[in-house]
PDB file of N, CA and C in Angstrom:
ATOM      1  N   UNK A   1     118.997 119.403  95.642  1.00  0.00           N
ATOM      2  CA  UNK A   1     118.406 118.088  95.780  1.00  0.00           C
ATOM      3  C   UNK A   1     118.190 117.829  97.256  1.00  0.00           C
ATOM      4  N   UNK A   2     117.013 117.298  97.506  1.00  0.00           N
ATOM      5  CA  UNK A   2     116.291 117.122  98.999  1.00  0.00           C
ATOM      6  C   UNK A   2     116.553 115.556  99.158  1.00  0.00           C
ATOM      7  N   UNK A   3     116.919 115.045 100.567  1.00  0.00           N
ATOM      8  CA  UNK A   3     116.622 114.110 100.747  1.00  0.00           C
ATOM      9  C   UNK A   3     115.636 113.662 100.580  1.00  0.00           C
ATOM     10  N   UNK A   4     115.711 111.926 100.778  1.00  0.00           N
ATOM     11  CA  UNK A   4     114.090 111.274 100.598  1.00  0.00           C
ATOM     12  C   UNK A   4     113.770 111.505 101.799  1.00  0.00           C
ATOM     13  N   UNK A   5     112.162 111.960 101.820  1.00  0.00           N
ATOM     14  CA  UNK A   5     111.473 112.485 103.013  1.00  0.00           C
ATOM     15  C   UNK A   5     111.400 110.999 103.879  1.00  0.00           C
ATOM     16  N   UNK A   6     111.615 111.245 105.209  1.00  0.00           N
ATOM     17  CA  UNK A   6     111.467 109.593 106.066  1.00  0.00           C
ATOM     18  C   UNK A   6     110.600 108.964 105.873  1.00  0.00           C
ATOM     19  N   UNK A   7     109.243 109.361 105.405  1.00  0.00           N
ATOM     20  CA  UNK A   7     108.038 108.961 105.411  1.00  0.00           C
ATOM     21  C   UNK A   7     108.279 108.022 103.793  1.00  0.00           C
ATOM     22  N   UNK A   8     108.293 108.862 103.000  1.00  0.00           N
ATOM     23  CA  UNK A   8     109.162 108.120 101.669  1.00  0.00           C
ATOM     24  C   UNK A   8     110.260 106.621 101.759  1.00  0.00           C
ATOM     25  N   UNK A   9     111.070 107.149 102.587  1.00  0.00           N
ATOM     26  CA  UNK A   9     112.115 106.334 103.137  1.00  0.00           C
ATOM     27  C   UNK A   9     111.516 104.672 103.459  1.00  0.00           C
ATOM     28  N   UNK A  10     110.480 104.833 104.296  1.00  0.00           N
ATOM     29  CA  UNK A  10     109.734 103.716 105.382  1.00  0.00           C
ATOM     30  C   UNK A  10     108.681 102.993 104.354  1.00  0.00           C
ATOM     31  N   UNK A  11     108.179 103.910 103.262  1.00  0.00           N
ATOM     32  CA  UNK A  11     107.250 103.050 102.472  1.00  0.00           C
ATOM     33  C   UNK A  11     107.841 102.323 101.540  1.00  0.00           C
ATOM     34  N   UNK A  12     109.285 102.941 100.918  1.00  0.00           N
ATOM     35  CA  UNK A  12     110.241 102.143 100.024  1.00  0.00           C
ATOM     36  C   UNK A  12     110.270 100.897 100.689  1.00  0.00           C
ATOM     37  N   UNK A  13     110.862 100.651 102.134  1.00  0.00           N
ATOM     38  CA  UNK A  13     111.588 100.015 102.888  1.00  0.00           C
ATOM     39  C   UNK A  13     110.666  98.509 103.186  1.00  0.00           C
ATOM     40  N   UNK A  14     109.038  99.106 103.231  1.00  0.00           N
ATOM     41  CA  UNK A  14     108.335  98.114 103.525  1.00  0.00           C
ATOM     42  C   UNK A  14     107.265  97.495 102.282  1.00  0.00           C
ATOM     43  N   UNK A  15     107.978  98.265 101.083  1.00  0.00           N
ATOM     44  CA  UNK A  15     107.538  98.026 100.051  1.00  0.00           C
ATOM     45  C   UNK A  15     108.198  96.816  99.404  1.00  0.00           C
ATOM     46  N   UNK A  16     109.625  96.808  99.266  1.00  0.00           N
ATOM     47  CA  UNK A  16     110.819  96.013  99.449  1.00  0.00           C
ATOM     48  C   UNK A  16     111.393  95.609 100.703  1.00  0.00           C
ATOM     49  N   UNK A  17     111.010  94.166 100.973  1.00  0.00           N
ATOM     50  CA  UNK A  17     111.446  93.543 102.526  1.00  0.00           C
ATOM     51  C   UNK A  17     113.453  93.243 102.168  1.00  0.00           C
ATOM     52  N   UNK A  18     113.898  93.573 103.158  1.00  0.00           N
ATOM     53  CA  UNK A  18     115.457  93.437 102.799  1.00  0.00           C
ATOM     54  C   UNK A  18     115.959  94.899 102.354  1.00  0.00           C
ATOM     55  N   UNK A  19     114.997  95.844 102.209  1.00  0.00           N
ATOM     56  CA  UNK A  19     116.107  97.110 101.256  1.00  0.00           C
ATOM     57  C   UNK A  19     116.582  98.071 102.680  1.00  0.00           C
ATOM     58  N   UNK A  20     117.861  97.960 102.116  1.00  0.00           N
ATOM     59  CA  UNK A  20     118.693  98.529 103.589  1.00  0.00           C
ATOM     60  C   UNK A  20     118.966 100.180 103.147  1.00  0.00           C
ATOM     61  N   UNK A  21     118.816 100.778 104.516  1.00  0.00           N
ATOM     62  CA  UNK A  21     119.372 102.214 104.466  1.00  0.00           C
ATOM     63  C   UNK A  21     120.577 102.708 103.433  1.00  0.00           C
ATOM     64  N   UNK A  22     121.574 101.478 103.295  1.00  0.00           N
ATOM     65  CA  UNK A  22     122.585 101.777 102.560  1.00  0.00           C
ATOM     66  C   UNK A  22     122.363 101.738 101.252  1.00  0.00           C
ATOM     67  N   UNK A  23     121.296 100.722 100.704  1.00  0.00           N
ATOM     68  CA  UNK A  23     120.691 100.961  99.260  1.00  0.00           C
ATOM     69  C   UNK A  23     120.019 102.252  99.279  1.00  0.00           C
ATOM     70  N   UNK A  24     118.950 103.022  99.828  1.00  0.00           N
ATOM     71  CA  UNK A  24     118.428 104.480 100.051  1.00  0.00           C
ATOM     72  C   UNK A  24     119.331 105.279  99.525  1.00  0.00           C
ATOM     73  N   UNK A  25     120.483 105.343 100.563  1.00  0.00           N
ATOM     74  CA  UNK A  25     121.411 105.858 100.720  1.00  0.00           C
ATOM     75  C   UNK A  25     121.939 106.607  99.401  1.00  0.00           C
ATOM     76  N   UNK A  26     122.749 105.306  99.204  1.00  0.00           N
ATOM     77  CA  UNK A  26     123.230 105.273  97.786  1.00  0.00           C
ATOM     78  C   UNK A  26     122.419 106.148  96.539  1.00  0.00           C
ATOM     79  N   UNK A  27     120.989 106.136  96.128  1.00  0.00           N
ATOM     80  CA  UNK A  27     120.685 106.178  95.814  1.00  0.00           C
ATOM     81  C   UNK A  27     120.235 108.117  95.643  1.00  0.00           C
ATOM     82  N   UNK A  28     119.945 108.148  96.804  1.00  0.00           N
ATOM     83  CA  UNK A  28     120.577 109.593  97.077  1.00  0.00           C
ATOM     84  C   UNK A  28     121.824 110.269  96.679  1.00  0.00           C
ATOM     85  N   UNK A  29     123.159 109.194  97.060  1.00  0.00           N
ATOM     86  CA  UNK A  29     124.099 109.942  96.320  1.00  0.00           C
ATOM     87  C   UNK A  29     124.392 109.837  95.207  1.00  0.00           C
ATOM     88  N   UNK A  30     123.883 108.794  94.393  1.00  0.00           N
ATOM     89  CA  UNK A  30     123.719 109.130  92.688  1.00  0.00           C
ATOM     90  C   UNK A  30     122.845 110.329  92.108  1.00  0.00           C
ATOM     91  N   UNK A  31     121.973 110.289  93.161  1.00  0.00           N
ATOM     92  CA  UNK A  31     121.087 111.010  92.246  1.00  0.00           C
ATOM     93  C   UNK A  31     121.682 112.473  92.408  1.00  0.00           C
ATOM     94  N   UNK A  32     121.961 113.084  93.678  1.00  0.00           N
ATOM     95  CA  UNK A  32     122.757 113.884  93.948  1.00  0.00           C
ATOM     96  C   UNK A  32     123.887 114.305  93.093  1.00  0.00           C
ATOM     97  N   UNK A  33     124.837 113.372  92.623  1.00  0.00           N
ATOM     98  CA  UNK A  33     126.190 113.766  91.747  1.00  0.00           C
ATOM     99  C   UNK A  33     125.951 113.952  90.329  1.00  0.00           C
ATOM    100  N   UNK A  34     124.904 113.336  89.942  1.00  0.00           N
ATOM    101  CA  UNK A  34     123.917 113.497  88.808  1.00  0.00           C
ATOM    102  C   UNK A  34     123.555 115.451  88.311  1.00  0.00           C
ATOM    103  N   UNK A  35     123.338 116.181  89.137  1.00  0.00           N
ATOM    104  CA  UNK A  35     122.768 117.254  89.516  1.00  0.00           C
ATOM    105  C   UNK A  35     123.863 118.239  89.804  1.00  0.00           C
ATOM    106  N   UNK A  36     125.010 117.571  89.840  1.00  0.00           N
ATOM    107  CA  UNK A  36     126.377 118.420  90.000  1.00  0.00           C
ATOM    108  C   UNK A  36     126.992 118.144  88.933  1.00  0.00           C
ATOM    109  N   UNK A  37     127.158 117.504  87.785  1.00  0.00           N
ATOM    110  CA  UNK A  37     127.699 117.160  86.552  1.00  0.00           C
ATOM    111  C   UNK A  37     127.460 117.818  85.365  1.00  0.00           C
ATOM    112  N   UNK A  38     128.237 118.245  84.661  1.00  0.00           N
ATOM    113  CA  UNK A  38     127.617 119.237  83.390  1.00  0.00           C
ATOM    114  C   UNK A  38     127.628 118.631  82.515  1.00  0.00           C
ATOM    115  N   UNK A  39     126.213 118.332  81.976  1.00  0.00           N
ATOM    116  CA  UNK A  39     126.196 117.298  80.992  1.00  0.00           C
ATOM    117  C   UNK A  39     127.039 117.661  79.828  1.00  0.00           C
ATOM    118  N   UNK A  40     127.449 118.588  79.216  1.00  0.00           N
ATOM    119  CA  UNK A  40     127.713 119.088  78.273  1.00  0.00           C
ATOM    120  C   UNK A  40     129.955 118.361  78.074  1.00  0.00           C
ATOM    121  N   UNK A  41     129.957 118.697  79.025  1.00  0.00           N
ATOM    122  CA  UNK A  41     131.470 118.637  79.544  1.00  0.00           C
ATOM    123  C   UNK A  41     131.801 116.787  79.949  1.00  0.00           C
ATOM    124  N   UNK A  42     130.847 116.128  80.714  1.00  0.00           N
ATOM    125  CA  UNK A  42     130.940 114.897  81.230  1.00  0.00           C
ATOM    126  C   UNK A  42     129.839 113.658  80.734  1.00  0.00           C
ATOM    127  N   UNK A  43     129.582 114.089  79.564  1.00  0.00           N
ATOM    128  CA  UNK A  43     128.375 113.356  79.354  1.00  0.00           C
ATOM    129  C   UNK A  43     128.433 111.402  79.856  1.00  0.00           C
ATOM    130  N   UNK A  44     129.762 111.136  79.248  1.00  0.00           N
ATOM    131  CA  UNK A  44     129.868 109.675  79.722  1.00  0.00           C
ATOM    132  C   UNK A  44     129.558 109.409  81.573  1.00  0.00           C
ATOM    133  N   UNK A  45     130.452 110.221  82.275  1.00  0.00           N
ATOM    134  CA  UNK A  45     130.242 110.504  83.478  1.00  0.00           C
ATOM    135  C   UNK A  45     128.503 110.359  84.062  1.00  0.00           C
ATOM    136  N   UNK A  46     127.998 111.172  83.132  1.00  0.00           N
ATOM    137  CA  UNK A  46     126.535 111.412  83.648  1.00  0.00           C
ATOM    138  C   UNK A  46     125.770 110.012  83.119  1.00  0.00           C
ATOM    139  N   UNK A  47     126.392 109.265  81.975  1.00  0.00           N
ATOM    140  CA  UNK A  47     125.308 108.110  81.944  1.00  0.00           C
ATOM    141  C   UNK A  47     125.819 106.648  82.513  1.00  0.00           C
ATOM    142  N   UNK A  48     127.201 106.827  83.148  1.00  0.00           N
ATOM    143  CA  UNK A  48     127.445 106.086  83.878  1.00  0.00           C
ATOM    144  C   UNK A  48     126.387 106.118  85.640  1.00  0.00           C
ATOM    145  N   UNK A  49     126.596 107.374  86.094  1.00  0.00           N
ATOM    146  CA  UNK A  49     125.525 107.923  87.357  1.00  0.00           C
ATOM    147  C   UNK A  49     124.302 106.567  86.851  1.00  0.00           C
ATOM    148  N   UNK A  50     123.857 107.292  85.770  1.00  0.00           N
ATOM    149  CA  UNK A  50     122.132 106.864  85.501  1.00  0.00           C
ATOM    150  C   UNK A  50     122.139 105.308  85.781  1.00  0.00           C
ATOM    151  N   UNK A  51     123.491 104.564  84.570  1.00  0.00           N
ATOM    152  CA  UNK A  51     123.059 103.243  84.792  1.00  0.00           C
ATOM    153  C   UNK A  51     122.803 102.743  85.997  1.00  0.00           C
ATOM    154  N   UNK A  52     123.944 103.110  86.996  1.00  0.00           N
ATOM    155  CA  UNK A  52     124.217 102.636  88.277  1.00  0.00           C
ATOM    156  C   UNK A  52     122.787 102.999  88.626  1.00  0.00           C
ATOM    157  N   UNK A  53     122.561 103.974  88.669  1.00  0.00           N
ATOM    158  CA  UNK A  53     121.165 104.395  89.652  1.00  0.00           C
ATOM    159  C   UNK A  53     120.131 103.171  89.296  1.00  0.00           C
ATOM    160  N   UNK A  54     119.750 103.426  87.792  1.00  0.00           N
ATOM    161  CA  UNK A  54     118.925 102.599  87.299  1.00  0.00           C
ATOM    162  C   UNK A  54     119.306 101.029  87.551  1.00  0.00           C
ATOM    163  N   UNK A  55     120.079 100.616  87.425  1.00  0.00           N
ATOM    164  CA  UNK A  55     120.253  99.203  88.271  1.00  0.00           C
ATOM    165  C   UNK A  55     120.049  99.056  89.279  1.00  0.00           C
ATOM    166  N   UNK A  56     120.708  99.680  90.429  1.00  0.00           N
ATOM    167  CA  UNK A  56     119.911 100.343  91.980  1.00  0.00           C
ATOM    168  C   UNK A  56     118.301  99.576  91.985  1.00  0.00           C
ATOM    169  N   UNK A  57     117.964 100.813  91.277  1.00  0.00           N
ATOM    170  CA  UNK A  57     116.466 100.549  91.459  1.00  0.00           C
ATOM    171  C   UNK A  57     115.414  99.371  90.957  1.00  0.00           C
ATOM    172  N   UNK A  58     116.342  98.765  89.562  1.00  0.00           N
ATOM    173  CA  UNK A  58     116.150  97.611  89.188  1.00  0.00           C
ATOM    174  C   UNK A  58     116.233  95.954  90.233  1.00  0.00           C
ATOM    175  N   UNK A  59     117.089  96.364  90.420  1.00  0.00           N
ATOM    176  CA  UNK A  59     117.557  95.257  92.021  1.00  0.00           C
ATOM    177  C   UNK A  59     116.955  95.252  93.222  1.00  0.00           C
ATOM    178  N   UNK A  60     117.308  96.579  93.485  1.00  0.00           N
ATOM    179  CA  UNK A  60     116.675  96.580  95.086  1.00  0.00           C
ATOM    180  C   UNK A  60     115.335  97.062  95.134  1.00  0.00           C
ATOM    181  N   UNK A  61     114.539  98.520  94.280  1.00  0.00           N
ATOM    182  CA  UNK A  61     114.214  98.958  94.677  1.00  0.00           C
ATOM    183  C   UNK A  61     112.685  99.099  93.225  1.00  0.00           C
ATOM    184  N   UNK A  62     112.240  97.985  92.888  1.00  0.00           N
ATOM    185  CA  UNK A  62     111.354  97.727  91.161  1.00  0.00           C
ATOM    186  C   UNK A  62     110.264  98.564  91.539  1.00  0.00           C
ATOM    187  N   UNK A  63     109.792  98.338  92.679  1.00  0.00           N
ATOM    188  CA  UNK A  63     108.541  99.374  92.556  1.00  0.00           C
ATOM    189  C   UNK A  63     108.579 100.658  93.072  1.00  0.00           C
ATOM    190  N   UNK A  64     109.960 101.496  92.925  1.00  0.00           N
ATOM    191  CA  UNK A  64     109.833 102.920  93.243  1.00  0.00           C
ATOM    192  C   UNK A  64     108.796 103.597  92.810  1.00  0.00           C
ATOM    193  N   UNK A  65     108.900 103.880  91.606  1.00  0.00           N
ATOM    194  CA  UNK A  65     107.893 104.366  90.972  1.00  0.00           C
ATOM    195  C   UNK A  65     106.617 104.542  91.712  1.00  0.00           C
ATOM    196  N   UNK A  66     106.133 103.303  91.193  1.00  0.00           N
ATOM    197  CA  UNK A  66     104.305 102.967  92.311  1.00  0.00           C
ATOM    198  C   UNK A  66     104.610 103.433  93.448  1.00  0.00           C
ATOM    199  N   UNK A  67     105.681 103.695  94.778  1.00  0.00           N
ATOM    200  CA  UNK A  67     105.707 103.417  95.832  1.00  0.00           C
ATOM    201  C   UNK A  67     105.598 104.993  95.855  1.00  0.00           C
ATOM    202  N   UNK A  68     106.999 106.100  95.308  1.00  0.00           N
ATOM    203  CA  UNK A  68     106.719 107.325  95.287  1.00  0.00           C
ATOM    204  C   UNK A  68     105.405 108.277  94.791  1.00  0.00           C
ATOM    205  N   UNK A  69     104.627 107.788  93.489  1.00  0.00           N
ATOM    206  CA  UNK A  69     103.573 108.107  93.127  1.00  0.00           C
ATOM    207  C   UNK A  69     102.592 108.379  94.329  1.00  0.00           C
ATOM    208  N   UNK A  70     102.749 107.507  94.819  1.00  0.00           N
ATOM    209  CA  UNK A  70     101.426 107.085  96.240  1.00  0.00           C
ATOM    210  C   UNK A  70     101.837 107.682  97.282  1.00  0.00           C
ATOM    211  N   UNK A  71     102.881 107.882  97.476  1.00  0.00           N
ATOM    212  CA  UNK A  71     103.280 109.113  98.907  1.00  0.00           C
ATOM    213  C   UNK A  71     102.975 110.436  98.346  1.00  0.00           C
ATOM    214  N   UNK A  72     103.317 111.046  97.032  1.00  0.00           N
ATOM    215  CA  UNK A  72     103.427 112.088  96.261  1.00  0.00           C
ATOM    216  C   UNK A  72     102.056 112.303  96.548  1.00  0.00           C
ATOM    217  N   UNK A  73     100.697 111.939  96.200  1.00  0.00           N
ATOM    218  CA  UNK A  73      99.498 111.854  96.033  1.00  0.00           C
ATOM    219  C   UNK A  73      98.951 112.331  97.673  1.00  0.00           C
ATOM    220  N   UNK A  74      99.396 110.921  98.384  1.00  0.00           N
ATOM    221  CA  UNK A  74      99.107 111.510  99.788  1.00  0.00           C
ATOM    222  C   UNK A  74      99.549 112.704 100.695  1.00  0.00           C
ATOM    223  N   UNK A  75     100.482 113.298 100.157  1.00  0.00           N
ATOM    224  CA  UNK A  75     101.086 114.697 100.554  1.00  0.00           C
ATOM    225  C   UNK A  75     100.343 115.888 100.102  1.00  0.00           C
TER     226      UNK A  75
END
């Protein structure tokens, strides 16, 4: 798992006024521990990750989606 590219980073950031490095952040390390978990063995584990993430992004961060699509495209 790759960090979010800075360029990624800056369009989230000014996509959402207020979203702090430490929300990014975070978000990275869910998604990250997500990717180290064996679903098979930890499944509760792994949909605990998701909710959190998915609230994350619900709160801070609603138009990821649209925001990554459109960097993805321009790359």
């Amino acid at each position: 798992m790759e960090p979010l590219h800075p360029q990624l980073r800056a369009a989230l950031k000014e996509a959402h006024p207020g979203l702090a490095d430490s929300d990014l952040d975070r978000y990275e390390e869910l998604l990250a521990a997500r990717f180290q978990i064996d679903p098979d063995r930890e499944a509760e584990r792994l949909r605990g990750l998701d909710r959190e993430r998915e609230e994350l992004l619900r709160q801070a961060m609603p138009r990821y989606k649209e925001v990554a699509q459109r960097f993805q495209q321009r790359q």
